[in-house]
N, C-alpha and C. Protein backbone atom coordinates (compact mmCIF):
# COMPACT_ATOMS: atom_id res chain seq x y z
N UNK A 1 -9.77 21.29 27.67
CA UNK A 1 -8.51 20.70 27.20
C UNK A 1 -8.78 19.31 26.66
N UNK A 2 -8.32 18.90 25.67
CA UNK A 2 -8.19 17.62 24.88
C UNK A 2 -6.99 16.94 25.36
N UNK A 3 -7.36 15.59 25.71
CA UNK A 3 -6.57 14.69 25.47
C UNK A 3 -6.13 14.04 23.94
N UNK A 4 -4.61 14.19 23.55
CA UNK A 4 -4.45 13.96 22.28
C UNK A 4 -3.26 12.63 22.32
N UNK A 5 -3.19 11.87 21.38
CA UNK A 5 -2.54 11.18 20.72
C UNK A 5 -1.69 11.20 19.17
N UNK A 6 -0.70 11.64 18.95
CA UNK A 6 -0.11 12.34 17.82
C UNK A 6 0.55 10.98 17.32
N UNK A 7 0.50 10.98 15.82
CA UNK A 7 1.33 9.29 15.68
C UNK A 7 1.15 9.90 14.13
N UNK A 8 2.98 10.03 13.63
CA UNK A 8 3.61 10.19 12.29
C UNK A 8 3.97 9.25 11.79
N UNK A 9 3.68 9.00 10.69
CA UNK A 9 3.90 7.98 9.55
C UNK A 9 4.15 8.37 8.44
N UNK A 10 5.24 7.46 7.66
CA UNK A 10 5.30 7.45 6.12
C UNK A 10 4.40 6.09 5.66
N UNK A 11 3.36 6.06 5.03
CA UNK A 11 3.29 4.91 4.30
C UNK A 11 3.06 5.27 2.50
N UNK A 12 3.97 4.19 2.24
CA UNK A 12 4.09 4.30 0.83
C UNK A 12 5.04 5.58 0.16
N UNK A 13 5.49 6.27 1.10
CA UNK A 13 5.92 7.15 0.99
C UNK A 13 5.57 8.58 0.90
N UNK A 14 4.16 8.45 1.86
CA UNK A 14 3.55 9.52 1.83
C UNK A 14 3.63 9.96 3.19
N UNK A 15 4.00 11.05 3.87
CA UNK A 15 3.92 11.36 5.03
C UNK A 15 2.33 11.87 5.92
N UNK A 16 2.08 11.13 6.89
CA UNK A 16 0.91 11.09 7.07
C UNK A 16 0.85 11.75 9.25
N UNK A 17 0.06 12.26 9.25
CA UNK A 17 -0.10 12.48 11.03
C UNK A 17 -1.61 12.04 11.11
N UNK A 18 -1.36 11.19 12.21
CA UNK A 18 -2.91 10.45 12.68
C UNK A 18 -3.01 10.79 14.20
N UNK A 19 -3.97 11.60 14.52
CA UNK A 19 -4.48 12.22 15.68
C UNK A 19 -5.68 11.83 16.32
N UNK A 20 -5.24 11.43 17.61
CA UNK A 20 -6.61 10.63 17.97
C UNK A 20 -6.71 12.04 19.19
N UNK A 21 -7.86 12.04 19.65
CA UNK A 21 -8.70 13.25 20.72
C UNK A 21 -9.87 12.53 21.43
N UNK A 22 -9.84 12.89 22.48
CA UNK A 22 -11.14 12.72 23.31
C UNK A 22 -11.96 14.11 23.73
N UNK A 23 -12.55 15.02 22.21
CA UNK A 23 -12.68 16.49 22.20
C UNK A 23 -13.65 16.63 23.62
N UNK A 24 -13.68 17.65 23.97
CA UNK A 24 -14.33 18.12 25.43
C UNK A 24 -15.21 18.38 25.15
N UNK A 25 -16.10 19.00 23.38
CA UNK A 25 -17.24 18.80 23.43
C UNK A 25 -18.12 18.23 23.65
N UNK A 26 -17.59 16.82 23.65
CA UNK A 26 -18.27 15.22 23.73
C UNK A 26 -17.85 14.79 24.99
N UNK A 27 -17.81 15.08 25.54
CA UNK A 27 -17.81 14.88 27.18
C UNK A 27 -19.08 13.92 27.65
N UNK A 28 -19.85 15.32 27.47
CA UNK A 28 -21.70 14.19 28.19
C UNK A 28 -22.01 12.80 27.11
N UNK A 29 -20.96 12.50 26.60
CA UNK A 29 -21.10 11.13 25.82
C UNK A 29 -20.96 10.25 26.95
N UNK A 30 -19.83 10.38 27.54
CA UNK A 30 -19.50 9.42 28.56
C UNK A 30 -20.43 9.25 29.79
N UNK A 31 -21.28 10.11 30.26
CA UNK A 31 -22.00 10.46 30.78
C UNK A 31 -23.62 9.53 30.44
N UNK A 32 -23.89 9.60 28.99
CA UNK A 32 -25.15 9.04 28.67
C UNK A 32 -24.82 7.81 28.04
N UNK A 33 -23.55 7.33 27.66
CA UNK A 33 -23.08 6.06 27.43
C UNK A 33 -22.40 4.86 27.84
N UNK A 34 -21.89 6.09 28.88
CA UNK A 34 -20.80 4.99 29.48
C UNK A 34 -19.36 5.10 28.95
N UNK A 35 -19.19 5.48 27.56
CA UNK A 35 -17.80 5.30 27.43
C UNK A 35 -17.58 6.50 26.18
N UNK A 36 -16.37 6.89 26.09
CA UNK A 36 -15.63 8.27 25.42
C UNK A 36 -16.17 7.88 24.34
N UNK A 37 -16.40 8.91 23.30
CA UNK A 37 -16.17 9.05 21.81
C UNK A 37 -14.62 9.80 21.22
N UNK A 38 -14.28 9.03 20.60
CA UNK A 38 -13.28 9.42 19.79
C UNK A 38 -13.34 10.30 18.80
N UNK A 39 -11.99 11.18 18.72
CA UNK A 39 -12.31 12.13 17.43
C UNK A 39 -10.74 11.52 16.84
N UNK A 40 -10.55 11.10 15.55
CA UNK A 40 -9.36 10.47 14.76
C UNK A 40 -9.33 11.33 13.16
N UNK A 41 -8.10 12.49 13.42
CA UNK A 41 -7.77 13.11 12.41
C UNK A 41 -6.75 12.57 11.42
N UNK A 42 -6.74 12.41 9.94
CA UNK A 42 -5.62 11.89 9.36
C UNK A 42 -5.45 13.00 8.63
N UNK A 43 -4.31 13.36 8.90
CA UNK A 43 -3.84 14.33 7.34
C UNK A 43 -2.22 13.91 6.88
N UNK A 44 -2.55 14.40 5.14
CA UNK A 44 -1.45 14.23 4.61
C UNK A 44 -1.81 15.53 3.02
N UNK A 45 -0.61 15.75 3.04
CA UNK A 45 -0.72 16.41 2.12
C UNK A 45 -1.17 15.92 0.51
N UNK A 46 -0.42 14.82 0.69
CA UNK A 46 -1.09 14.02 -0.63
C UNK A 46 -2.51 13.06 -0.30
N UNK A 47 -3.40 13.24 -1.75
CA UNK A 47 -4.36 12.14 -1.31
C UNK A 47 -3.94 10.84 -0.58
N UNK A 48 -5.05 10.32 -0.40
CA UNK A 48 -4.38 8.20 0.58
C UNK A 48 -6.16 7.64 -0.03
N UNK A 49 -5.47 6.69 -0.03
CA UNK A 49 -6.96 5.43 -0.08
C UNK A 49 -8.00 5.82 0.08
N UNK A 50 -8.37 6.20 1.62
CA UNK A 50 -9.42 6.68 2.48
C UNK A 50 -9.70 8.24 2.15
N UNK A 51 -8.86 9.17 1.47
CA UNK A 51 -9.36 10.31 1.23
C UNK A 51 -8.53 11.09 -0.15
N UNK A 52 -9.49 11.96 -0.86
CA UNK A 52 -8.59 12.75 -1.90
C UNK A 52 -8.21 13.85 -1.53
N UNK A 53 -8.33 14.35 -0.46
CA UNK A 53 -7.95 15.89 -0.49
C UNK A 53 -6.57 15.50 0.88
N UNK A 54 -6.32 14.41 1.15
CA UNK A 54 -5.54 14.34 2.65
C UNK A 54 -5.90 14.54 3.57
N UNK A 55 -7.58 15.12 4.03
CA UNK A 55 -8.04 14.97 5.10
C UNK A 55 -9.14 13.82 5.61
N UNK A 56 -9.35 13.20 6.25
CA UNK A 56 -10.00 12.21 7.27
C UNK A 56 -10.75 12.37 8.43
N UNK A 57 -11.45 12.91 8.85
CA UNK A 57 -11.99 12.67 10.18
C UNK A 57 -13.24 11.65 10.10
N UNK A 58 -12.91 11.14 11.54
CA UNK A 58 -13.46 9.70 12.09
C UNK A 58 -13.87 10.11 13.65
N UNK A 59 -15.08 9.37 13.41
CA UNK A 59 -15.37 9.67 15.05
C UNK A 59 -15.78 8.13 15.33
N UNK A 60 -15.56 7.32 16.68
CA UNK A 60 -15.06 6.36 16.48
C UNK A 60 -15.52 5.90 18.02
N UNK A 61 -16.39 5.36 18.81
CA UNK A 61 -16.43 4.83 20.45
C UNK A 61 -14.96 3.92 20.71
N UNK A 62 -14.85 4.88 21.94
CA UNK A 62 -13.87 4.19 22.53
C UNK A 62 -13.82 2.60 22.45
N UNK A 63 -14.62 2.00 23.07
CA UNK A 63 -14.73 0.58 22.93
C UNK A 63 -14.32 0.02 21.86
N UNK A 64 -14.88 0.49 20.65
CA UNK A 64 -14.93 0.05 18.96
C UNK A 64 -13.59 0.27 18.59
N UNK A 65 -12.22 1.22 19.23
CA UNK A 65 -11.23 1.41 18.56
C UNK A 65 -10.35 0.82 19.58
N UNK A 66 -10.48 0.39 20.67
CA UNK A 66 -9.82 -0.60 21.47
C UNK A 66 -10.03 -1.97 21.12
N UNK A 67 -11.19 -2.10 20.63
CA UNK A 67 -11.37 -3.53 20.00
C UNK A 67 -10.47 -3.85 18.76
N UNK A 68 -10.33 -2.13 18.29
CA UNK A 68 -9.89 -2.60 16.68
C UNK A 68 -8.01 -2.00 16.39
N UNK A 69 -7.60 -2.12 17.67
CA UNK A 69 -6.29 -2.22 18.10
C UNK A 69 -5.15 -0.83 18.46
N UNK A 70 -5.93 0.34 19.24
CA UNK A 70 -5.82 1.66 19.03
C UNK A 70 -6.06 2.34 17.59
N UNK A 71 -6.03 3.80 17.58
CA UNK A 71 -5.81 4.29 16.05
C UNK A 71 -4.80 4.33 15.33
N UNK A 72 -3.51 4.21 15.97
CA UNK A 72 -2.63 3.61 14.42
C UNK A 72 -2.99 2.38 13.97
N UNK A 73 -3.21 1.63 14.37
CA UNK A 73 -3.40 0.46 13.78
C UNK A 73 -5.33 0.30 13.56
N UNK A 74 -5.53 0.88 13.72
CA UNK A 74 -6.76 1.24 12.92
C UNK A 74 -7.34 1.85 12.02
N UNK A 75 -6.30 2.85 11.73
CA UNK A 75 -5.37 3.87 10.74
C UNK A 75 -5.17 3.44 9.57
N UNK A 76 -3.88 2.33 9.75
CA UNK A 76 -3.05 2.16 8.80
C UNK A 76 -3.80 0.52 8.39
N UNK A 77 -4.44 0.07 8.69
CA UNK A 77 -5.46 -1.39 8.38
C UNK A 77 -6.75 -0.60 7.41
N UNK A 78 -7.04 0.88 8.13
CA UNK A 78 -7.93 0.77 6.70
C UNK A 78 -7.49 1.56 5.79
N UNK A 79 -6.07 2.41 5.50
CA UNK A 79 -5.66 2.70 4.44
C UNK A 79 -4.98 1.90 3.82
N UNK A 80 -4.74 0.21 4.34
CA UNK A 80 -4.28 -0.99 3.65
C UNK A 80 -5.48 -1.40 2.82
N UNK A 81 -6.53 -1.40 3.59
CA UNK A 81 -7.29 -2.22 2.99
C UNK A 81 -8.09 -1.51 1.62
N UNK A 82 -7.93 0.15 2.07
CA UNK A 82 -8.82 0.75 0.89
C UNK A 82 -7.45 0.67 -0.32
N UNK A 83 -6.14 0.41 -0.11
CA UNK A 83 -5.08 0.26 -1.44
C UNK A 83 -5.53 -0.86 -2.16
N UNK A 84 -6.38 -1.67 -1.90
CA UNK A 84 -6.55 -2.55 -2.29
C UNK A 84 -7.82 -2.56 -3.63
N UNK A 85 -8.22 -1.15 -2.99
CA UNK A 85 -9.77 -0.97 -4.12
C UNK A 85 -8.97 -0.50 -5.59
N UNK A 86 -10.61 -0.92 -6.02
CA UNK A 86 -10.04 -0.77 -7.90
C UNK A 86 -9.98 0.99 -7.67
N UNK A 87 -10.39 1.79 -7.12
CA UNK A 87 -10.81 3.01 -7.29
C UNK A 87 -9.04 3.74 -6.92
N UNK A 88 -8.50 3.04 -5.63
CA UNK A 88 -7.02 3.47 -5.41
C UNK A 88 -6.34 3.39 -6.52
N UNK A 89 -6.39 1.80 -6.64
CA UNK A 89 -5.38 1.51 -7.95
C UNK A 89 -5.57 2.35 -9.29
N UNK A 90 -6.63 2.73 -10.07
CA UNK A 90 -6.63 3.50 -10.96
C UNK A 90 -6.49 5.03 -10.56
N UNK A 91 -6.43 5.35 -9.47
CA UNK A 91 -6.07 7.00 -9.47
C UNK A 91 -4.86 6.64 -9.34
N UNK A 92 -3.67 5.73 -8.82
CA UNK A 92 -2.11 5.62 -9.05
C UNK A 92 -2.05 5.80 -10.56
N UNK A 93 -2.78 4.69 -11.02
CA UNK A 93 -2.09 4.54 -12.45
C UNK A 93 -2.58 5.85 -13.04
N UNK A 94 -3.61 6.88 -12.62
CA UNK A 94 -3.65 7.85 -13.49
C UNK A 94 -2.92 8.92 -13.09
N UNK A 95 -2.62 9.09 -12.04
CA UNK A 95 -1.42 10.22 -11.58
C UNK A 95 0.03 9.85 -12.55
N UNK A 96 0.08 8.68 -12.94
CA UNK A 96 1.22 8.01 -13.43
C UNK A 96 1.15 8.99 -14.80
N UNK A 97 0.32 9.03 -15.61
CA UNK A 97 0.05 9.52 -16.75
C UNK A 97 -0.41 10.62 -17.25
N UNK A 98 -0.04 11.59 -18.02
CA UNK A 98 -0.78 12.36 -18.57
C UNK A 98 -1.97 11.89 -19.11
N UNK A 99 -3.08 13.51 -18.51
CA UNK A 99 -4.32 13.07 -18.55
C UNK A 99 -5.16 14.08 -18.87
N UNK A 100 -5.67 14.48 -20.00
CA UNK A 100 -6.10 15.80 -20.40
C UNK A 100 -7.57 15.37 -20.22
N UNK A 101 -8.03 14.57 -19.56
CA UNK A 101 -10.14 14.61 -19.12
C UNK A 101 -10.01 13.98 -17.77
């Protein structure tokens, strides 16, 4: 059994589910490390920053995503920060437009 974390969002107006897991495969992580590995699913039906097809997976040490403020907000800081790339901004402006290449 997985421990899960389910957390729905609109950003930008895209509807998004961000799923954090502590999968049971990765169990003997904790075991030879000391601390959980994370499994962090994002899907959305429409592309986002961080991915073109709407899917995301992240695997992530516990420690490293407590440091970096749970996974929504670890989530939504790096699909802020990737809106920010030239590569986001020109796939907006080209969805905007007809585009025959």
């Amino acid at each position: 059994m997985e421990n899960k974390d389910v957390f729905n969002i609109t950003w930008q107006g895209i509807d998004i589910q961000i799923t954090c897991s502590k999968p049971a495969s990765l169990s003997s992580h904790r075991k030879i490390y000391g601390y959980e590995m994370l499994h962090i699913e994002v899907k959305s039906t429409l592309p986002l920053p961080i991915t073109e097809t709407g899917y995301k997976s992240i695997f992530i040490s516990e420690p490293e995503l407590d440091g970096k403020g749970g996974s929504l907000k670890y989530v939504t800081s790096f699909i802020d920060a990737e809106a920010k790339s030239e590569k986001w901004r020109n796939s907006i402006e080209n969805s905007r437009q007809f585009n025959l290449f």
